[in-house]
Structures are given as C-alpha cells and as structure tokens.
Protein backbone atom coordinates (compact mmCIF):
# COMPACT_ATOMS: atom_id res chain seq x y z
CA UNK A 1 244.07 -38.11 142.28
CA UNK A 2 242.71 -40.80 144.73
CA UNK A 3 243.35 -41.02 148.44
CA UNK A 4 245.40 -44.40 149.44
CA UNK A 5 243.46 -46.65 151.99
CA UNK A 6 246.32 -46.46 154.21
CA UNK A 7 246.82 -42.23 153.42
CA UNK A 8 243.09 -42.25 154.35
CA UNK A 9 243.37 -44.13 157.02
CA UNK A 10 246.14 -41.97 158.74
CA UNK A 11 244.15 -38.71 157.39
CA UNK A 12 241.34 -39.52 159.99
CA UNK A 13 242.95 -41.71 162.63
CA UNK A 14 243.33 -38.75 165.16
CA UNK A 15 239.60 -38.22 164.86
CA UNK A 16 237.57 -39.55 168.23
CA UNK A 17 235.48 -42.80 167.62
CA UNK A 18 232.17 -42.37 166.91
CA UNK A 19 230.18 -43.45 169.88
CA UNK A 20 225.75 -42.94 168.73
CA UNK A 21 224.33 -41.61 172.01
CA UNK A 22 220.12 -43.11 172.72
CA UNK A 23 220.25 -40.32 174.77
CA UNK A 24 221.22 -37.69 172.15
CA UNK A 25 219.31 -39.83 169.23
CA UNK A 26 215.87 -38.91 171.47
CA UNK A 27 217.09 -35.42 172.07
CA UNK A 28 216.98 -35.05 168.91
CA UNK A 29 214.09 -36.30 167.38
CA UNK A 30 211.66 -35.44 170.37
CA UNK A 31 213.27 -31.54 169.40
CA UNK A 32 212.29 -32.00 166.00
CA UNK A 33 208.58 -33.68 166.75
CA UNK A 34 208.10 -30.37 169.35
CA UNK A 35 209.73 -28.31 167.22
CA UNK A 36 206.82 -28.94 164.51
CA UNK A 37 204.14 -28.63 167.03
CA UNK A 38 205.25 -25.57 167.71
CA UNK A 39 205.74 -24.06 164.39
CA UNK A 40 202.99 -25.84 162.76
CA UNK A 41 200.28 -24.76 165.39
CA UNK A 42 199.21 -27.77 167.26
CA UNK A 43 200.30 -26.73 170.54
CA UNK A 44 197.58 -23.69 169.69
CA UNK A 45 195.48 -26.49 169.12
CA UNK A 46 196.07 -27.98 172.60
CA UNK A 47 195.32 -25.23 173.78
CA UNK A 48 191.95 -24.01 172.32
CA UNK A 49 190.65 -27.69 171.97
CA UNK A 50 190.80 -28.42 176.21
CA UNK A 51 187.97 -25.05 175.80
CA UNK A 52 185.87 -26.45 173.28
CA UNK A 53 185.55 -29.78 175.09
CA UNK A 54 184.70 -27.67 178.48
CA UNK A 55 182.37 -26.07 176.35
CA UNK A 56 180.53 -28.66 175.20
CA UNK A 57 180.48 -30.89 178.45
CA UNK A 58 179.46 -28.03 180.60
CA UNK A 59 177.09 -25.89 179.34
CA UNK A 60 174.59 -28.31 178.30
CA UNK A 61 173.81 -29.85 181.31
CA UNK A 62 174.98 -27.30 184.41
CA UNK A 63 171.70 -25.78 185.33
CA UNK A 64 169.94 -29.65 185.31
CA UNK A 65 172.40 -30.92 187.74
CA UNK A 66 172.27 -27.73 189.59
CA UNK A 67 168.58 -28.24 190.18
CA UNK A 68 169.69 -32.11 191.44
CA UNK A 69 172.26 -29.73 193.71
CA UNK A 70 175.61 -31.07 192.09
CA UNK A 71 178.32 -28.13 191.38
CA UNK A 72 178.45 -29.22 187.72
CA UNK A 73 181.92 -27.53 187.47
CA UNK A 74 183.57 -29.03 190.03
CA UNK A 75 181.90 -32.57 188.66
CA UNK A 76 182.59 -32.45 185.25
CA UNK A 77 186.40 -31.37 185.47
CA UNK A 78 187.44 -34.79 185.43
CA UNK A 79 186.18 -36.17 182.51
CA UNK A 80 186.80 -33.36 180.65
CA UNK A 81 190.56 -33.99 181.72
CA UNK A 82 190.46 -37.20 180.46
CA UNK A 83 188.88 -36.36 177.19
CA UNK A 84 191.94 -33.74 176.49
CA UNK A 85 194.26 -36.51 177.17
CA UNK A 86 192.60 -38.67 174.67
CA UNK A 87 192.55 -36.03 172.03
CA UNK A 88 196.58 -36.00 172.59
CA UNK A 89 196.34 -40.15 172.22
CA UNK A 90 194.69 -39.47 169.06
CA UNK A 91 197.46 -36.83 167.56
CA UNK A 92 200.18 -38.99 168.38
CA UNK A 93 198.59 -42.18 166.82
CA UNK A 94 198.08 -39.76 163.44
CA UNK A 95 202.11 -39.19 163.68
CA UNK A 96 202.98 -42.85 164.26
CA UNK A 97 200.71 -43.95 161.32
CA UNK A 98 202.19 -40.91 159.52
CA UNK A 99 205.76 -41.89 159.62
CA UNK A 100 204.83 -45.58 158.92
CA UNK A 101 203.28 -44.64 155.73
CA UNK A 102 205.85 -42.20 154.68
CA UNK A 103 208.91 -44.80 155.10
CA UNK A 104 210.31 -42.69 158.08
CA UNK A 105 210.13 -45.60 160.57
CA UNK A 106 211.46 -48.08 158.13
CA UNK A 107 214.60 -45.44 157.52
CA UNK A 108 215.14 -45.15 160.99
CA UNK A 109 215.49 -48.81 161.73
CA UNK A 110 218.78 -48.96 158.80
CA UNK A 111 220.31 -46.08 160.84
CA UNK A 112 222.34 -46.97 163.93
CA UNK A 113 219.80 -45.52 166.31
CA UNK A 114 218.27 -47.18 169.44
CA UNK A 115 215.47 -49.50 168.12
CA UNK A 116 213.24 -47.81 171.02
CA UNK A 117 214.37 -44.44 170.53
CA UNK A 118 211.54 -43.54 167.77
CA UNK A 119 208.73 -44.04 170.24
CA UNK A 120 209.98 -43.10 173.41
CA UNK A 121 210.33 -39.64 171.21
CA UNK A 122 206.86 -39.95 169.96
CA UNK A 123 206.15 -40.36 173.35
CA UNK A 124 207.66 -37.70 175.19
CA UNK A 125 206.44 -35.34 172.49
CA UNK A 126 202.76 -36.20 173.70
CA UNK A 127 203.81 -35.70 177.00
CA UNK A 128 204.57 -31.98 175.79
CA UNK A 129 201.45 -31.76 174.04
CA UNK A 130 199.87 -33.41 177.49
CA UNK A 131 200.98 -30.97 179.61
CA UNK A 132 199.77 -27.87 177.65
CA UNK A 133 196.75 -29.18 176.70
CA UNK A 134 196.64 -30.03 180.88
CA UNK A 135 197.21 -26.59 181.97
CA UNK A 136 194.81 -24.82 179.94
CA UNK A 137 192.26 -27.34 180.38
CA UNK A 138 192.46 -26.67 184.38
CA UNK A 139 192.90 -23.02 183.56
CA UNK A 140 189.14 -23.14 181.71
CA UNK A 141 188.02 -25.11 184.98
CA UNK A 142 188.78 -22.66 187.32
CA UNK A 143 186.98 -19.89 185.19
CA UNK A 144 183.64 -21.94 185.30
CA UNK A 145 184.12 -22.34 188.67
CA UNK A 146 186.41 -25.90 189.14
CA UNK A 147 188.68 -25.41 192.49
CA UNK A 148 191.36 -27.74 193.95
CA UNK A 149 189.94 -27.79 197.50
CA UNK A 150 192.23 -30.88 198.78
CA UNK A 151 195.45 -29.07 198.79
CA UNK A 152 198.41 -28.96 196.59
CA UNK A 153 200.39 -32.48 197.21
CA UNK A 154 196.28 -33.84 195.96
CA UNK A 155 196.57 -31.24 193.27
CA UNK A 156 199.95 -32.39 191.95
CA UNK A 157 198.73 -36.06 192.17
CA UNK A 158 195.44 -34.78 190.05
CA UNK A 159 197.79 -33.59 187.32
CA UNK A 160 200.25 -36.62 187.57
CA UNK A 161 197.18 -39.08 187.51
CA UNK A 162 196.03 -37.51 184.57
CA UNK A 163 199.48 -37.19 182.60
CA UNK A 164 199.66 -41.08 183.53
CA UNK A 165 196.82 -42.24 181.71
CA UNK A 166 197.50 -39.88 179.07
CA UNK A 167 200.96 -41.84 178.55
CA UNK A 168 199.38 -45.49 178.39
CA UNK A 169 196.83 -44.11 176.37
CA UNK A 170 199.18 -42.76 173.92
CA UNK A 171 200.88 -45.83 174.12
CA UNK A 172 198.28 -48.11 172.61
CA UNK A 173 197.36 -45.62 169.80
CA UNK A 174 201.12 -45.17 168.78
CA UNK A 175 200.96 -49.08 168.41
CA UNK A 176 197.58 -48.72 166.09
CA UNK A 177 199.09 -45.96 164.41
CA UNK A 178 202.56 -48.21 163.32
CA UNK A 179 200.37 -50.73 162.28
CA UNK A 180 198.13 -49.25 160.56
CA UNK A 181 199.92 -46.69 158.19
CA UNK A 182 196.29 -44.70 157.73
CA UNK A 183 196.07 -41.43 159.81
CA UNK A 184 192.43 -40.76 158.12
CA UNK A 185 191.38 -43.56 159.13
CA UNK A 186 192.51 -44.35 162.40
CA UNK A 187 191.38 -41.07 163.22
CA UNK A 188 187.96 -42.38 162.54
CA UNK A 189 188.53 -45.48 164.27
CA UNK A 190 189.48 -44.01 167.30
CA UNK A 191 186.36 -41.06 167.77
CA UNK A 192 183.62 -43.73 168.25
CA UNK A 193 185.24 -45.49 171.21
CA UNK A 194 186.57 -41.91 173.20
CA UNK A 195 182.98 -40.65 172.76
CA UNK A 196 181.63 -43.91 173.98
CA UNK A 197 183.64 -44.50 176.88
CA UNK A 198 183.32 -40.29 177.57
CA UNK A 199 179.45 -40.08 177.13
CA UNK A 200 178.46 -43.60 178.83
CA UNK A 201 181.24 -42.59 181.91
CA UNK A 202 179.61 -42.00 185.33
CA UNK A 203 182.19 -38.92 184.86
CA UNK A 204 179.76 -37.19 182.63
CA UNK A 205 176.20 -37.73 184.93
CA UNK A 206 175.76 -39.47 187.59
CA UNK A 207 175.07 -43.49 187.72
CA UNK A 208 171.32 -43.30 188.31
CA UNK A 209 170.47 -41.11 185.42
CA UNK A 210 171.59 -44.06 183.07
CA UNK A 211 169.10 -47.23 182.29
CA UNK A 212 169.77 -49.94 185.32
CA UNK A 213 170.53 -52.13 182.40
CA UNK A 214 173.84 -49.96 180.97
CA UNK A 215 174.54 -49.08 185.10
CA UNK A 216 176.92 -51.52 185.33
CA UNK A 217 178.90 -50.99 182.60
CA UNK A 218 179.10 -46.88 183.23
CA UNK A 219 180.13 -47.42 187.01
CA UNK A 220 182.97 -50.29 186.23
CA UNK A 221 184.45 -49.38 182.96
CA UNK A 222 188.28 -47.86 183.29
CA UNK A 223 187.14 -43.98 182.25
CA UNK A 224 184.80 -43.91 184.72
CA UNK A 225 186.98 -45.05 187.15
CA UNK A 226 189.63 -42.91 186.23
CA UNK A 227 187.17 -39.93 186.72
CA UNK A 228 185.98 -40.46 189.96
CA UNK A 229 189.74 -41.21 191.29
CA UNK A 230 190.44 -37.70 189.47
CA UNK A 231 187.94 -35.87 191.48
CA UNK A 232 188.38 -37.39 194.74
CA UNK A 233 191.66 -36.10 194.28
CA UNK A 234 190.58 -32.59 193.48
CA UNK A 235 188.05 -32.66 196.48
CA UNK A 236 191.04 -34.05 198.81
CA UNK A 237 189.20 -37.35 199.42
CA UNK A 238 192.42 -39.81 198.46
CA UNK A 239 192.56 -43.08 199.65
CA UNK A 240 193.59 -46.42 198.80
CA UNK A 241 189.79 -47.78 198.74
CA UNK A 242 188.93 -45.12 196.10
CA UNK A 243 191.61 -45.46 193.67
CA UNK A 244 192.74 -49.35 194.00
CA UNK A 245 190.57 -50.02 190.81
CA UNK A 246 191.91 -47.08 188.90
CA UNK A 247 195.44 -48.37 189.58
CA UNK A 248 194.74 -52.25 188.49
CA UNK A 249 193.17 -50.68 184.89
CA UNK A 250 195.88 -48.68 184.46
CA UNK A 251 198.27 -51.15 185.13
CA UNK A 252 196.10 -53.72 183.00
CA UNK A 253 196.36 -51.28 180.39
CA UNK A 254 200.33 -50.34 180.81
CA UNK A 255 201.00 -54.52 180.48
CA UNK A 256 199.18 -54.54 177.73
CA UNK A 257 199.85 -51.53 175.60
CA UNK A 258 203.35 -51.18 175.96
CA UNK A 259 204.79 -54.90 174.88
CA UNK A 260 202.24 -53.78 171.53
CA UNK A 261 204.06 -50.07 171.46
CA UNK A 262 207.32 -51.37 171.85
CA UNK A 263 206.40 -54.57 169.13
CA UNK A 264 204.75 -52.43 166.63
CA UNK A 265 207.57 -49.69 166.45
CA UNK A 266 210.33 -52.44 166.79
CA UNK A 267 209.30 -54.66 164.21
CA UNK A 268 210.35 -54.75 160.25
CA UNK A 269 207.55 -54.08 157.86
C-alpha cells in the first residue's frame, strides 16, 4: 500500500531541514582525497621522492662548487625545495584531470555542493602532500649538511614561503588538469618546463657559470627568484630589497592562476 502525499508529508515533518554545509562538503572530500594518499602510498611517495631529488641535485656537483668555496648543501636546499613542491603541483594536476575524465567533476556540479568546494579540496589535499613532502625534504638537508642559521621566526617564513608557491603552483596545474582530462599526458607536459625552469635557475649554480647570453634569463625568471629569497631566509638575510621581486611573481602568478582554477573547475563541460 502507498504512502499519501499528505501521510508522507506529516511522516517526516518533525525531521530538521536539511541545511548542505561548504564547510562539511570540503571536510569531506579533502578526508577522502587524504584518505587515498594515505592508503594508496603517495604520501610514501612524498616522502622518498624529496630524497631522490636531493640526491640527484647534490651529489653531482658538491665537490666542484666546493673547490669554487660554496657550501653546496646549504646552496642547493632551495631549489631542491622548490622542485618537491612542483612534484606535488604535478600530482594534483594528475587528480584534477583524473576526475574530469572519469565524470566525477561533472557529478559533483548536479549535487547541491559549493561550486568551489571540489578544488579548494583538491587544494588543501596538496597542501597535505606539501607539507610532508616539506618536512622530509628539510630533514634530507640537514643530513647533507643544510642548517637554518637565521633563527626560527626566518625558519618558519622559509617553510611558509615555500608552502606558498607550492599553493599557486598547484593552482595553475589543477586548472590544466580540468581542462585537459589526460593525466598521461599532462604529466608529460608538465616535466619539460619544471626541469627547465629547475636546471636553467641560478638556484642550481651560480649566474656566472651559465653563457652571458642565457644570464639574464637564469637571474630574472620567477624560480630563480624564488630560490634565492628561500635561502636568504635560511641564512637570516630577510629584507624587503631581497624578496620584493619574489613577492610581485608570486602575486603575478596568484592573479593569474586562480581566476583559471576557479574557471576551469567551475565551468560545465
């Protein structure tokens, strides 16, 4: 026997209305995103990939620039950083191409869930990934022989500099990753340029052991920048002449990447 509308009605009217919370919506699916790092080993992964990249950028090159007397540890730290954070950029951009191409984003956009709620869980789950991949990276430094020497207020700022561009990073790859619903290949896409900018940075040797002709372009481009802010930082030489071009790229890059995060995850396919 069927229910009445109005038997129905009074069946469920002393239940509370049914209010969707953003707040429990991100909860949620930033739990589930971690949740999957955890169990399907890619926080291992952020860990044992920061050693692999100190690894490679150290060894190679520490007793040539200790015969130019530069503490190759304490140089290199920086860049290193960075390239951990970009490796994080990469794995969420693989997830946000992921659910694109499996119809997840699409479902989530028919649900009543807050349009920016998807990302600002992809996101946040980075920012997980970030910080462990952050910690053991510094935790490899300081066995080859990195130190914070400028305190630990210049310390905290190292780590909060570097979580930073890690975010707008991720940013702009979570917007290539919505639109272009290929993990495999985006991964590809994305290697060339982080080895680039890494290998051509004034982060990885000094300025004048490049060609004068590719000089400019190592000193003034945003990694570069971003590693010499990092280690004047970690030496305790902070100041506003140092890192005023660090700040406008990352702020270039935050106005730019975020209106294309926010558009690509927002947007109907």
């Amino acid at each position: 026997m069927s229910v009445s509308t109005p038997a129905a009605n009074s069946l469920f009217a002393e239940l509370p209305a049914v209010r969707p919370s953003s707040f429990a919506q991100w909860r949620a699916l930033t739990g589930r995103i971690v949740h999957t790092m955890a169990t399907k080993g890619e926080l291992i992964v952020a860990v044992l990939t920061p050693l692999v990249v100190t690894v490679a950028f150290y060894l190679p090159l520490r007793y040539v620039m200790k015969v130019q007397g530069i503490d190759y540890a304490q140089y290199v730290m920086p860049i290193v950083v960075l390239q951990t954070m970009a490796m994080t950029m990469m794995s969420n951009a693989q997830l946000a191409a992921f659910e694109a191409l499996t119809g997840l984003s699409t479902r989530l956009q028919t649900m009543p869930i807050g349009s920016l709620v998807p990302l600002m869980s992809r996101i946040c789950a980075g920012l997980v990934r970030s910080v462990v991949s952050l910690i053991a990276t510094v935790g490899y430094g300081y066995v080859i022989g990195f130190r914070f020497t400028g305190g630990w207020l210049q310390a905290l700022a190292f780590c909060g500099f570097a979580l930073t561009v890690g975010v707008v990073l991720t940013l702009g790859a979570d917007a290539l990753g919505s639109l272009t619903k290929n993990p495999e290949a985006l991964s590809q896409a994305l290697t060339l340029p982080i080895l680039i900018f890494g290998m051509m940075s004034t982060g990885f040797v000094p300025e004048a052991s490049f060609p004068a002709w590719v000089r400019p372009f190592a000193r003034n481009q945003p990694i570069s920048q971003f590693a010499q802010t990092l280690s004047d930082m970690a030496a305790g030489h902070l100041s506003w002449a140092g890192t005023w071009v660090s700040l406008a790229w990352l702020g270039g890059l935050t106005v730019f990447f975020l209106p294309l995060a926010v558009w690509a995850s927002v947007r109907r396919s």
